[in-house]
PDB file of N, CA and C in Angstrom:
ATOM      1  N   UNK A   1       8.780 -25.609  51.922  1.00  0.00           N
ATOM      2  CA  UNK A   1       9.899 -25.678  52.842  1.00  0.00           C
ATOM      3  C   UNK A   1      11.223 -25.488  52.104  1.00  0.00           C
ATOM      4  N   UNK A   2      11.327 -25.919  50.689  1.00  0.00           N
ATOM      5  CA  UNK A   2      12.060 -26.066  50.316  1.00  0.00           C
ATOM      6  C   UNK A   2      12.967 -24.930  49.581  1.00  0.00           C
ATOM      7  N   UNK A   3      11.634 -23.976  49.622  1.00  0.00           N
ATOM      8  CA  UNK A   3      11.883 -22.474  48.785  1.00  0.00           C
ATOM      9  C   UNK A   3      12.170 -21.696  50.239  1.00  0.00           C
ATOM     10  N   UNK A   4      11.702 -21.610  51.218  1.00  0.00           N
ATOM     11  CA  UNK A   4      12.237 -21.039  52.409  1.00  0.00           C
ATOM     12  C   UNK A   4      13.675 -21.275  52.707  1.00  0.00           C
ATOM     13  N   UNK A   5      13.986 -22.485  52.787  1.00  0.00           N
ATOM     14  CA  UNK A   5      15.564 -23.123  52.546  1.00  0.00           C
ATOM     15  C   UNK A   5      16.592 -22.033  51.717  1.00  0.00           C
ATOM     16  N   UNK A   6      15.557 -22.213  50.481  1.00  0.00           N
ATOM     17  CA  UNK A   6      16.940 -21.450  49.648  1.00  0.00           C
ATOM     18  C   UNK A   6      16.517 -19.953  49.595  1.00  0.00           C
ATOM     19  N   UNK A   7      15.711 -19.444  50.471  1.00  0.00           N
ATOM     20  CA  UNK A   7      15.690 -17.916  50.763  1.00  0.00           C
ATOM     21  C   UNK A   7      16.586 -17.902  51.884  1.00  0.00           C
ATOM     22  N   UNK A   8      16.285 -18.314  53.029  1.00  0.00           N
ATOM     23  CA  UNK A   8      17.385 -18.047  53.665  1.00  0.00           C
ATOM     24  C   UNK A   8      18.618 -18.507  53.439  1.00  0.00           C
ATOM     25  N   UNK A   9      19.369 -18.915  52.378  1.00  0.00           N
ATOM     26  CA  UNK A   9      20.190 -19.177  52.351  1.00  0.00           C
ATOM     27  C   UNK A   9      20.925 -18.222  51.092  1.00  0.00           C
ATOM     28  N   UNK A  10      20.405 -17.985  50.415  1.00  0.00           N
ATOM     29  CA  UNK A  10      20.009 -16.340  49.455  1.00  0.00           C
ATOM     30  C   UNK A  10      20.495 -14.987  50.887  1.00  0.00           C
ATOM     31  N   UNK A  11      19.724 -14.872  51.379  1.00  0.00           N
ATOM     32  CA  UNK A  11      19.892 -14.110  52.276  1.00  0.00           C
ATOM     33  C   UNK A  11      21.330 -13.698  52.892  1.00  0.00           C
ATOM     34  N   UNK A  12      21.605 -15.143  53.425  1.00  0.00           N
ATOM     35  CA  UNK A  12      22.709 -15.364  54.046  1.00  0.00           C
ATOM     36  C   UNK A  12      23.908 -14.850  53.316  1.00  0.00           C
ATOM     37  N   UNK A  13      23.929 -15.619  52.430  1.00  0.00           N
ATOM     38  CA  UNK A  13      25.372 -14.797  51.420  1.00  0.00           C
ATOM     39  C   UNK A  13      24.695 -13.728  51.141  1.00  0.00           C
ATOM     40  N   UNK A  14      24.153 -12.903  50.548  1.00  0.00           N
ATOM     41  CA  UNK A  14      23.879 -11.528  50.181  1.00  0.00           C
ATOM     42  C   UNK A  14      24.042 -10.953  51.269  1.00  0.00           C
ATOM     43  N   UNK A  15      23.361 -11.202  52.267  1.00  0.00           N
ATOM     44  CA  UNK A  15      23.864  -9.834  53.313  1.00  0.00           C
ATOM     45  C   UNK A  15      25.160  -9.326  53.889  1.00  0.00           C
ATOM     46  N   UNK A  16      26.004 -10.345  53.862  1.00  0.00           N
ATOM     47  CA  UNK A  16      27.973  -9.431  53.645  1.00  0.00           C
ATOM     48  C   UNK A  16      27.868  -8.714  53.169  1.00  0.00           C
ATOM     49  N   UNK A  17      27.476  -8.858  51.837  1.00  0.00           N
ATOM     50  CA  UNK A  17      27.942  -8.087  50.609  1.00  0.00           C
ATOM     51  C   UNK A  17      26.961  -6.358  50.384  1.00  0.00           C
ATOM     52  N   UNK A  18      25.559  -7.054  51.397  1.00  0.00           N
ATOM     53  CA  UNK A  18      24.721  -5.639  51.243  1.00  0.00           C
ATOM     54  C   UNK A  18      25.326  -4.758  52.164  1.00  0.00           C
ATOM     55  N   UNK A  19      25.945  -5.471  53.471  1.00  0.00           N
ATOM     56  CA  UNK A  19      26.317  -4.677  54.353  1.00  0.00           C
ATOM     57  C   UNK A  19      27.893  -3.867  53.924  1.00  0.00           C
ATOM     58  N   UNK A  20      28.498  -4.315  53.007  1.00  0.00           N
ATOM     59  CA  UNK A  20      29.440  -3.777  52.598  1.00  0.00           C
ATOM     60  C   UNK A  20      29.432  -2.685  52.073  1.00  0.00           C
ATOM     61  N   UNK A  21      28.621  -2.643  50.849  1.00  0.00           N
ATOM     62  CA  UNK A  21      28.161  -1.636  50.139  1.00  0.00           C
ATOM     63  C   UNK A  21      27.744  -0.427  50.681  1.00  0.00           C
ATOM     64  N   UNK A  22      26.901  -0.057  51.413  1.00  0.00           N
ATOM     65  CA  UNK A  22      26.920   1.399  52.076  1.00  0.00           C
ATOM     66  C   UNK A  22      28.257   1.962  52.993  1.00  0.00           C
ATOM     67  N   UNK A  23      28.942   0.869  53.498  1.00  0.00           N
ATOM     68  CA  UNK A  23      29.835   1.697  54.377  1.00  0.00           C
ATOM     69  C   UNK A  23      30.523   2.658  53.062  1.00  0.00           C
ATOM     70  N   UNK A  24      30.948   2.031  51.991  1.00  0.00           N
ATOM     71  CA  UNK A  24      30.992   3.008  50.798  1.00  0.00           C
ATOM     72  C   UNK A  24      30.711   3.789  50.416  1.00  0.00           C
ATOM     73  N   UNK A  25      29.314   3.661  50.347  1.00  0.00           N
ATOM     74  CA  UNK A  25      28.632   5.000  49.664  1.00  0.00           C
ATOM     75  C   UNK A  25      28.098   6.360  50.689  1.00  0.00           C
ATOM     76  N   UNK A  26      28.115   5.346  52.209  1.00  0.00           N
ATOM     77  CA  UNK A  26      27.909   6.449  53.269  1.00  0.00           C
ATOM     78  C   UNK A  26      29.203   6.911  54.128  1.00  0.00           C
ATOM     79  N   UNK A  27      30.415   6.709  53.568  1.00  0.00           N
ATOM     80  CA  UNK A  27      31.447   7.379  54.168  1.00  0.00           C
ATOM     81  C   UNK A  27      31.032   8.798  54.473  1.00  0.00           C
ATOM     82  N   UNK A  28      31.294   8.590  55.966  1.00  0.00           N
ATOM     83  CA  UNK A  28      31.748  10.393  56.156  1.00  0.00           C
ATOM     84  C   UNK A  28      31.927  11.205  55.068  1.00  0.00           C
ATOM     85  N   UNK A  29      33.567  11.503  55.376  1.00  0.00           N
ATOM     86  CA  UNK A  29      33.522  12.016  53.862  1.00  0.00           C
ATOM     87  C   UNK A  29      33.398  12.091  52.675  1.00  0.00           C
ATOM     88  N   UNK A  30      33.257  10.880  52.000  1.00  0.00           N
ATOM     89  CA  UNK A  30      32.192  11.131  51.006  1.00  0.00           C
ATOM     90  C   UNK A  30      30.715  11.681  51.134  1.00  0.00           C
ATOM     91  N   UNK A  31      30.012  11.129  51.716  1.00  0.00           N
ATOM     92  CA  UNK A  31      28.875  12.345  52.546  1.00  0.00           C
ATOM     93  C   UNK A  31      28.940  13.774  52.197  1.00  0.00           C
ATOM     94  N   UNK A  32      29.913  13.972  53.008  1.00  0.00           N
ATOM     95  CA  UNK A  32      30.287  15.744  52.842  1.00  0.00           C
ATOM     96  C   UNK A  32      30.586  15.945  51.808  1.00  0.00           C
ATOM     97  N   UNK A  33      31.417  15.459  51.149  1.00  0.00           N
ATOM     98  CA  UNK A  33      31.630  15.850  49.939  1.00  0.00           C
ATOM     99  C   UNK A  33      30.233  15.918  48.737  1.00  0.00           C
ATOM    100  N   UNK A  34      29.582  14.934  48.646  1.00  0.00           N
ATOM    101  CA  UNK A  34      28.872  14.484  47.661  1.00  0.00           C
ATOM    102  C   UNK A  34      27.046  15.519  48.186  1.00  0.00           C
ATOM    103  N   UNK A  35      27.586  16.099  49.559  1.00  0.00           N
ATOM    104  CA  UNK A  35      26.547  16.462  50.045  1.00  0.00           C
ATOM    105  C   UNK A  35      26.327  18.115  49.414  1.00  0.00           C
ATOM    106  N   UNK A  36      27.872  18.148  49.978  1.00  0.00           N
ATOM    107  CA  UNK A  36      28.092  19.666  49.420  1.00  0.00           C
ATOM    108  C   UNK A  36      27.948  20.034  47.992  1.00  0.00           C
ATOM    109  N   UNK A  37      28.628  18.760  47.160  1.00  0.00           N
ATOM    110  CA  UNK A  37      27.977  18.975  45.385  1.00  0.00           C
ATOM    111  C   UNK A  37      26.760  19.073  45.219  1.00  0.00           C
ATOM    112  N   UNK A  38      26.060  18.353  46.046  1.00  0.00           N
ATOM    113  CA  UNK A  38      24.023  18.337  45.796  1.00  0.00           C
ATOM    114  C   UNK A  38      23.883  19.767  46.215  1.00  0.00           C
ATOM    115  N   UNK A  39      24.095  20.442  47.069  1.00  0.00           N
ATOM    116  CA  UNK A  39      23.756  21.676  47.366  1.00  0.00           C
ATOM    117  C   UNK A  39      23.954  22.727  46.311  1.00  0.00           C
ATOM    118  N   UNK A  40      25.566  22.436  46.077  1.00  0.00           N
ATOM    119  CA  UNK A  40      25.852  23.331  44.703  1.00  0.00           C
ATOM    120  C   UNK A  40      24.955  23.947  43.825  1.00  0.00           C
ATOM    121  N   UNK A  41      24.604  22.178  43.265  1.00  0.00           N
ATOM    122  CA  UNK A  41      23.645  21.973  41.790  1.00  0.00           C
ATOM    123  C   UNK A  41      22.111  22.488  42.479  1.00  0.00           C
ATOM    124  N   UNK A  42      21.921  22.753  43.453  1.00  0.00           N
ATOM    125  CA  UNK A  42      20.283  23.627  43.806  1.00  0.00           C
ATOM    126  C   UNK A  42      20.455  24.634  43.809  1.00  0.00           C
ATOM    127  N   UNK A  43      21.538  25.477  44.572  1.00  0.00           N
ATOM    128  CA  UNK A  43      22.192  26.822  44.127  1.00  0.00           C
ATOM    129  C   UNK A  43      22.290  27.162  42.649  1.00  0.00           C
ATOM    130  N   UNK A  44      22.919  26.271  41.630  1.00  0.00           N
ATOM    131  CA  UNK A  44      22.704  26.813  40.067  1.00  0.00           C
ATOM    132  C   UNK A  44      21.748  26.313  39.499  1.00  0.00           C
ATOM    133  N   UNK A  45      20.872  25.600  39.999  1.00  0.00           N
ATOM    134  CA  UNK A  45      19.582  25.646  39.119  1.00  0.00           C
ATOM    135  C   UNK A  45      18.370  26.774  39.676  1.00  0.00           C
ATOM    136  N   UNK A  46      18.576  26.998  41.018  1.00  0.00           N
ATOM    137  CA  UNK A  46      17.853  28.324  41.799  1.00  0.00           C
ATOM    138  C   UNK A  46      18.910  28.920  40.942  1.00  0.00           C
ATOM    139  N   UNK A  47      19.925  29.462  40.403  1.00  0.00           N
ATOM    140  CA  UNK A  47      20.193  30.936  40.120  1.00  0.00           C
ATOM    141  C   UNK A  47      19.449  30.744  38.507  1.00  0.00           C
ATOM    142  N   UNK A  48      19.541  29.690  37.980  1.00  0.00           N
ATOM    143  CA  UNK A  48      18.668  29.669  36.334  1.00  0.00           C
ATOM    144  C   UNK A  48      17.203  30.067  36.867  1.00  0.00           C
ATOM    145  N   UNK A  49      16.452  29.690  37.789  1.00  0.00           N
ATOM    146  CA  UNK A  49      15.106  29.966  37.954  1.00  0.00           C
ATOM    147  C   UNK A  49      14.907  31.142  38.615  1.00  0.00           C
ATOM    148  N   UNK A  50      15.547  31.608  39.170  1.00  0.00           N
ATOM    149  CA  UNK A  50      15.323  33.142  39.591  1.00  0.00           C
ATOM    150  C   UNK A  50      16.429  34.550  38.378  1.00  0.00           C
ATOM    151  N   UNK A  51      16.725  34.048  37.226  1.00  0.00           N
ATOM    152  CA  UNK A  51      17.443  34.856  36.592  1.00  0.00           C
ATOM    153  C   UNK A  51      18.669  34.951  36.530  1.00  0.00           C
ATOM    154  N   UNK A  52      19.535  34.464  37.767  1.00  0.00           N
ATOM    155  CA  UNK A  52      20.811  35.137  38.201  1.00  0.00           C
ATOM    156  C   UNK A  52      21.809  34.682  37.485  1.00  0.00           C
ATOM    157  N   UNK A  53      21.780  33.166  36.734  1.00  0.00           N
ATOM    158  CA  UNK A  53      22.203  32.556  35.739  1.00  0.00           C
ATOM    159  C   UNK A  53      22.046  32.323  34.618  1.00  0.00           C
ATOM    160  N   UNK A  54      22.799  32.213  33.411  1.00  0.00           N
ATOM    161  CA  UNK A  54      22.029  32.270  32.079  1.00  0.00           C
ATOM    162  C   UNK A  54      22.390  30.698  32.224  1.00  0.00           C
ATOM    163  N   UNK A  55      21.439  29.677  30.983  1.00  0.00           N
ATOM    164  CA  UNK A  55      21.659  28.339  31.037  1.00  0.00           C
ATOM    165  C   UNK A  55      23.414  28.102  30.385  1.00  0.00           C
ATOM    166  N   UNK A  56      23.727  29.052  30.093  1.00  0.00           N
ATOM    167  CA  UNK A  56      25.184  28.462  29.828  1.00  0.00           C
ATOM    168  C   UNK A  56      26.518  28.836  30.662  1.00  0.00           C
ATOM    169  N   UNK A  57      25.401  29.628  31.936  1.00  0.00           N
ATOM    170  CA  UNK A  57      26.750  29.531  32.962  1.00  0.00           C
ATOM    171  C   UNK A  57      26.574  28.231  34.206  1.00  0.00           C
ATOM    172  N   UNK A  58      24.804  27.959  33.708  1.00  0.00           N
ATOM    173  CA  UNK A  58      24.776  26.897  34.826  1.00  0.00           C
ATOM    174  C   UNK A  58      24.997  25.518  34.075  1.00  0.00           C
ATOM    175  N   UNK A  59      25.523  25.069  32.737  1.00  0.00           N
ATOM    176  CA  UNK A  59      25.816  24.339  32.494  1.00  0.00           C
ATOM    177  C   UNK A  59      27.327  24.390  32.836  1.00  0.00           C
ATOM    178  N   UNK A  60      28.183  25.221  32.388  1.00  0.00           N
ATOM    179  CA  UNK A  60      29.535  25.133  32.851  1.00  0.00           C
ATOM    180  C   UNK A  60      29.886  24.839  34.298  1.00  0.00           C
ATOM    181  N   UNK A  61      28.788  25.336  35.568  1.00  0.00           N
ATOM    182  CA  UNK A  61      29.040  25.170  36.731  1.00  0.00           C
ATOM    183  C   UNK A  61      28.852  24.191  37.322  1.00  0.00           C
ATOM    184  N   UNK A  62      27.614  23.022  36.366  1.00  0.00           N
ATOM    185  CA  UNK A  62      27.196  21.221  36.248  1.00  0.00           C
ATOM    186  C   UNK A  62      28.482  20.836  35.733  1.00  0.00           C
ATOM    187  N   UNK A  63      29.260  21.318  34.528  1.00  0.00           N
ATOM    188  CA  UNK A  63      30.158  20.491  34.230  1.00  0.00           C
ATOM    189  C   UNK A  63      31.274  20.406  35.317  1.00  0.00           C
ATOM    190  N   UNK A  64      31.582  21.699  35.842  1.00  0.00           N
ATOM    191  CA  UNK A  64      32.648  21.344  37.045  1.00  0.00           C
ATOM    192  C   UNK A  64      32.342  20.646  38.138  1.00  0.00           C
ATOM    193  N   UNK A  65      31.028  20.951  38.678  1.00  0.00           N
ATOM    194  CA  UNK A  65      30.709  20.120  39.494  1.00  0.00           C
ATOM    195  C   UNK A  65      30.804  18.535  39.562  1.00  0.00           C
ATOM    196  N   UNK A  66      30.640  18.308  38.290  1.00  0.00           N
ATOM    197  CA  UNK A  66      30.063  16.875  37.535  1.00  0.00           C
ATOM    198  C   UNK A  66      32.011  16.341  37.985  1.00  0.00           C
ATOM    199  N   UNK A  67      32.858  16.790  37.223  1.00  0.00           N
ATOM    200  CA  UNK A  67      34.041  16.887  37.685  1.00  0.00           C
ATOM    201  C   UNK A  67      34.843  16.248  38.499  1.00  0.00           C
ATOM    202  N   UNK A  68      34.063  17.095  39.337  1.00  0.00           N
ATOM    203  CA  UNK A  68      34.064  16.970  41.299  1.00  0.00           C
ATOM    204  C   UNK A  68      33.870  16.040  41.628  1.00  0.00           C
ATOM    205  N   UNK A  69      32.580  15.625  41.191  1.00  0.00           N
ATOM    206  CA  UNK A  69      32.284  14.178  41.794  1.00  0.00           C
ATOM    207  C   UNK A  69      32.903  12.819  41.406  1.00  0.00           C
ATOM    208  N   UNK A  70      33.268  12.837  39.575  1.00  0.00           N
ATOM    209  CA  UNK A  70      34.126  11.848  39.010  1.00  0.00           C
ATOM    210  C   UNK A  70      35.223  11.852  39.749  1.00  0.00           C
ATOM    211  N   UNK A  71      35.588  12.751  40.008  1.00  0.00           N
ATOM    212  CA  UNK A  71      37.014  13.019  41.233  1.00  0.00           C
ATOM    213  C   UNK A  71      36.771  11.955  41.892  1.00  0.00           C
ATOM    214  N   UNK A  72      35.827  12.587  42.740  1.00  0.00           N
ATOM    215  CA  UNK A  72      35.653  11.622  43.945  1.00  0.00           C
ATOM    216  C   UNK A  72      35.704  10.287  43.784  1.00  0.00           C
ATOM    217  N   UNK A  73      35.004  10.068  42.883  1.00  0.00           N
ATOM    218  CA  UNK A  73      34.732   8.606  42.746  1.00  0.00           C
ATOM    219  C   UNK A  73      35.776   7.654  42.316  1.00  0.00           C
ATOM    220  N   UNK A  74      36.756   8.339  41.539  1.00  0.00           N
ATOM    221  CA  UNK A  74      37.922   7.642  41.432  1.00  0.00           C
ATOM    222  C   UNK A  74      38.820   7.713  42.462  1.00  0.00           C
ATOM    223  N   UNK A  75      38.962   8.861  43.631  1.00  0.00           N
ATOM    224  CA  UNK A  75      39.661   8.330  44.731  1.00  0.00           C
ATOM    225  C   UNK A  75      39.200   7.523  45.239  1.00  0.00           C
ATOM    226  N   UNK A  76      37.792   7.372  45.699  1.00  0.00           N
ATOM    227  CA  UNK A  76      37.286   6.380  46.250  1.00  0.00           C
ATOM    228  C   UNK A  76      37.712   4.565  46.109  1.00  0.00           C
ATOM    229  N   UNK A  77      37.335   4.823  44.207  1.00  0.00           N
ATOM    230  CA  UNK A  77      38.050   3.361  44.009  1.00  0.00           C
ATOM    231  C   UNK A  77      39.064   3.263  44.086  1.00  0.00           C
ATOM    232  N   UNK A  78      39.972   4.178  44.177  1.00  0.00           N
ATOM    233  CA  UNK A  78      41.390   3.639  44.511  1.00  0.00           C
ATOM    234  C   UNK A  78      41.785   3.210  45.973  1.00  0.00           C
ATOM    235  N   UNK A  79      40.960   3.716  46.809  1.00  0.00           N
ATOM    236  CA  UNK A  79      41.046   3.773  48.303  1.00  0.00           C
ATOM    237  C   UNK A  79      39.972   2.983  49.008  1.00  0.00           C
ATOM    238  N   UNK A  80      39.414   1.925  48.138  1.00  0.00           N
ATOM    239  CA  UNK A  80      38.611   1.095  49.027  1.00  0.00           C
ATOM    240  C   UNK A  80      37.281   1.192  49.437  1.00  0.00           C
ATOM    241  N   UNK A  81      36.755   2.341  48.451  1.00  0.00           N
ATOM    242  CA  UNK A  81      35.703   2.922  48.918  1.00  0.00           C
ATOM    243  C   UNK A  81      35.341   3.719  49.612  1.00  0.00           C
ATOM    244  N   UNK A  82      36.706   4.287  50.360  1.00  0.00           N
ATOM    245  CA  UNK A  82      36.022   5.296  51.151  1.00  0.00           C
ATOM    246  C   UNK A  82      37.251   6.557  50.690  1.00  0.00           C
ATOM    247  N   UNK A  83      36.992   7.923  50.783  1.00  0.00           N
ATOM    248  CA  UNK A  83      37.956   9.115  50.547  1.00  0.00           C
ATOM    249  C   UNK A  83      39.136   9.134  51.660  1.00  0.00           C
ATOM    250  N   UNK A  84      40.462   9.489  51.250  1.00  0.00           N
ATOM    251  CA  UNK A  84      41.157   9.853  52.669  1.00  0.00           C
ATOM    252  C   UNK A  84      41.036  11.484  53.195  1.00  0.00           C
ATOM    253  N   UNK A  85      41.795  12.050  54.680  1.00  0.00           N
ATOM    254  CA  UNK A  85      41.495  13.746  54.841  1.00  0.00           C
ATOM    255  C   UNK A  85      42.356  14.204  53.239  1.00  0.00           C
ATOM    256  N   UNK A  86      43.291  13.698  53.063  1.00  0.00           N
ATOM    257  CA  UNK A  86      43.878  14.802  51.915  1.00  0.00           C
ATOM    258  C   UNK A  86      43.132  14.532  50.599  1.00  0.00           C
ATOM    259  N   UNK A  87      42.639  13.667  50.365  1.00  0.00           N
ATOM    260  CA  UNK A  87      41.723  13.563  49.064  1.00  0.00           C
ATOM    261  C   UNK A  87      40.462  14.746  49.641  1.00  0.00           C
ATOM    262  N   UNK A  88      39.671  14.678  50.288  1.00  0.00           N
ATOM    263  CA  UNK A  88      38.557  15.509  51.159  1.00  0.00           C
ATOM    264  C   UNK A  88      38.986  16.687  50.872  1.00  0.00           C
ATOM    265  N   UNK A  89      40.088  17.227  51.701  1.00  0.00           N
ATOM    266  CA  UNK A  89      40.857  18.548  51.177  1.00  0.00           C
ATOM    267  C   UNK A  89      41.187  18.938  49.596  1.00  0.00           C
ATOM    268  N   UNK A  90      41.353  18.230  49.246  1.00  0.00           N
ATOM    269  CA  UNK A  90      41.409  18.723  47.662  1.00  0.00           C
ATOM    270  C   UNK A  90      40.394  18.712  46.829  1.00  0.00           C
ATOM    271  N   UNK A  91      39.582  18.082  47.361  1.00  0.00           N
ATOM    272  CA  UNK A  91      37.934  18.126  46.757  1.00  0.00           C
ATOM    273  C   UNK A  91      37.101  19.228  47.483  1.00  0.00           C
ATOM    274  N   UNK A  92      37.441  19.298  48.728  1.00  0.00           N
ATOM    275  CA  UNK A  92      36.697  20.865  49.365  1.00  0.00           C
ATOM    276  C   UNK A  92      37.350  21.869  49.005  1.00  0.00           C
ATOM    277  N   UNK A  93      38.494  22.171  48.683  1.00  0.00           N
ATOM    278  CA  UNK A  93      39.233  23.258  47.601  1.00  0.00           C
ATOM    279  C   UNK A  93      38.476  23.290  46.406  1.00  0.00           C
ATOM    280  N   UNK A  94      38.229  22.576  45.487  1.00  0.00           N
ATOM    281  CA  UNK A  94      38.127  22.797  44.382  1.00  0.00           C
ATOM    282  C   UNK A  94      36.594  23.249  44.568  1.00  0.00           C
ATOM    283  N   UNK A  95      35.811  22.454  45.505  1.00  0.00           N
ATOM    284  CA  UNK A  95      34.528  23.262  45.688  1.00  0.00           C
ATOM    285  C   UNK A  95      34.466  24.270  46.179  1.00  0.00           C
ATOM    286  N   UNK A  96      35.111  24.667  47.164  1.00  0.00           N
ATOM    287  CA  UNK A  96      35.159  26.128  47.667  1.00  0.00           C
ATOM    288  C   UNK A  96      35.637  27.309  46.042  1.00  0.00           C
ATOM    289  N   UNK A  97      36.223  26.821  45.031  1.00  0.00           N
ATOM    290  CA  UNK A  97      36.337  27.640  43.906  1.00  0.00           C
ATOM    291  C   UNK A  97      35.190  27.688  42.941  1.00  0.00           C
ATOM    292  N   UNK A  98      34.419  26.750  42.937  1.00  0.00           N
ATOM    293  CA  UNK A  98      33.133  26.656  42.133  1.00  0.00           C
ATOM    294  C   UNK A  98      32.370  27.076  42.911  1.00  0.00           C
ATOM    295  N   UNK A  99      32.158  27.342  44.406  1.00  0.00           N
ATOM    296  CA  UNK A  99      31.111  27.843  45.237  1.00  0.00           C
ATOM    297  C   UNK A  99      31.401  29.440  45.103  1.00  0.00           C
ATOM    298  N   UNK A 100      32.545  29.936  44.892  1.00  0.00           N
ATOM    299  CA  UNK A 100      32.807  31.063  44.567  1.00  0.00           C
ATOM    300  C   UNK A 100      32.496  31.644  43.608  1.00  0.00           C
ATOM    301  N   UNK A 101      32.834  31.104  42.339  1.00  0.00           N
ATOM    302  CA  UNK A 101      32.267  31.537  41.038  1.00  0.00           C
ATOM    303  C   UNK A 101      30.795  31.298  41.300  1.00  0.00           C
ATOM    304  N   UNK A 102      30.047  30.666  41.323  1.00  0.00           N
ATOM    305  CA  UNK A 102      28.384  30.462  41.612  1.00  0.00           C
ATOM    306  C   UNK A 102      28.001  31.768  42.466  1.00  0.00           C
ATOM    307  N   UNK A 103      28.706  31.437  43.565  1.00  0.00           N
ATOM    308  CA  UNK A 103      28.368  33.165  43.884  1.00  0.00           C
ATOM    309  C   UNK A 103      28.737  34.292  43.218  1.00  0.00           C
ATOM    310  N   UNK A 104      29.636  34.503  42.488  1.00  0.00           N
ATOM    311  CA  UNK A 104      29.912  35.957  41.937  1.00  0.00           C
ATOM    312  C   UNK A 104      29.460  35.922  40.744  1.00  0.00           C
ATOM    313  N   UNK A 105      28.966  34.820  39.617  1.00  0.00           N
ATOM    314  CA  UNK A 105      27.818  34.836  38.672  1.00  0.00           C
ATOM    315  C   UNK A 105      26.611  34.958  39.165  1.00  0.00           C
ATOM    316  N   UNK A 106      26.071  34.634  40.529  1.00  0.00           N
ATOM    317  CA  UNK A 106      24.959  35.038  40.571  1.00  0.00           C
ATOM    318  C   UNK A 106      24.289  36.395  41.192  1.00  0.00           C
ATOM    319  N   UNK A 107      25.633  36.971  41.424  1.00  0.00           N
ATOM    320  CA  UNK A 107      25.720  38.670  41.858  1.00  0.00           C
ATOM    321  C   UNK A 107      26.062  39.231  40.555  1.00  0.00           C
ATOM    322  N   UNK A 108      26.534  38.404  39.497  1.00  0.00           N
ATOM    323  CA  UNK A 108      26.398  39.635  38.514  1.00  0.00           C
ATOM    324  C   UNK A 108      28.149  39.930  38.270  1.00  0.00           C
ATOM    325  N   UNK A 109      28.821  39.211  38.947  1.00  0.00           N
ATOM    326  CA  UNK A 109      30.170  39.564  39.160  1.00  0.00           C
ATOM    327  C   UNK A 109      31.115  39.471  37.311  1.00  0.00           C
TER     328      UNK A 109
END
């Protein structure tokens, strides 16, 4: 009885704190953002496995990416955990320029 006691009571305080934690990590926009970097990095590891990349253009295109996301993550902590629209916008800019280069290295550009 006594270990049930202090599970639910374990419980009790931990679950604020669990429920806190995803509204963080599942922000909207962070989402999009962090969604669109995962896509990236399958795009340059498909262009290393089908040829279209040599490993040292898809490392440079991990390092920007990689970047991207430290970005993020420090607006985030500055903002409470979650991104604002103009942080979003400046992080979908900078991906829209690495989604570009990924495409025109993997045409050969």
């Amino acid at each position: 009885m006594l270990k049930l006691a202090a599970l639910i009571t374990a419980l009790t305080v931990a679950a604020p704190v669990a429920m806190a934690s995803p509204w963080s990590a599942f922000h909207p926009r962070r989402a999009e953002v962090n969604d669109r970097l995962a896509n990236q990095n399958a795009r340059v590891d498909a262009g290393v496995r089908d040829g279209q990349l040599t490993r040292g253009q898809a490392a440079q295109l991990h390092r920007e990416d990689h970047a991207i996301r430290n970005q993020e993550r420090g607006m985030a902590a500055r903002d409470g955990g979650h991104i604002t629209a103009h942080d979003q916008r400046v992080l979908n800019h900078e991906e829209n320029q690495v989604s570009g280069q990924i495409h025109g290295e993997r045409r050969g550009n």
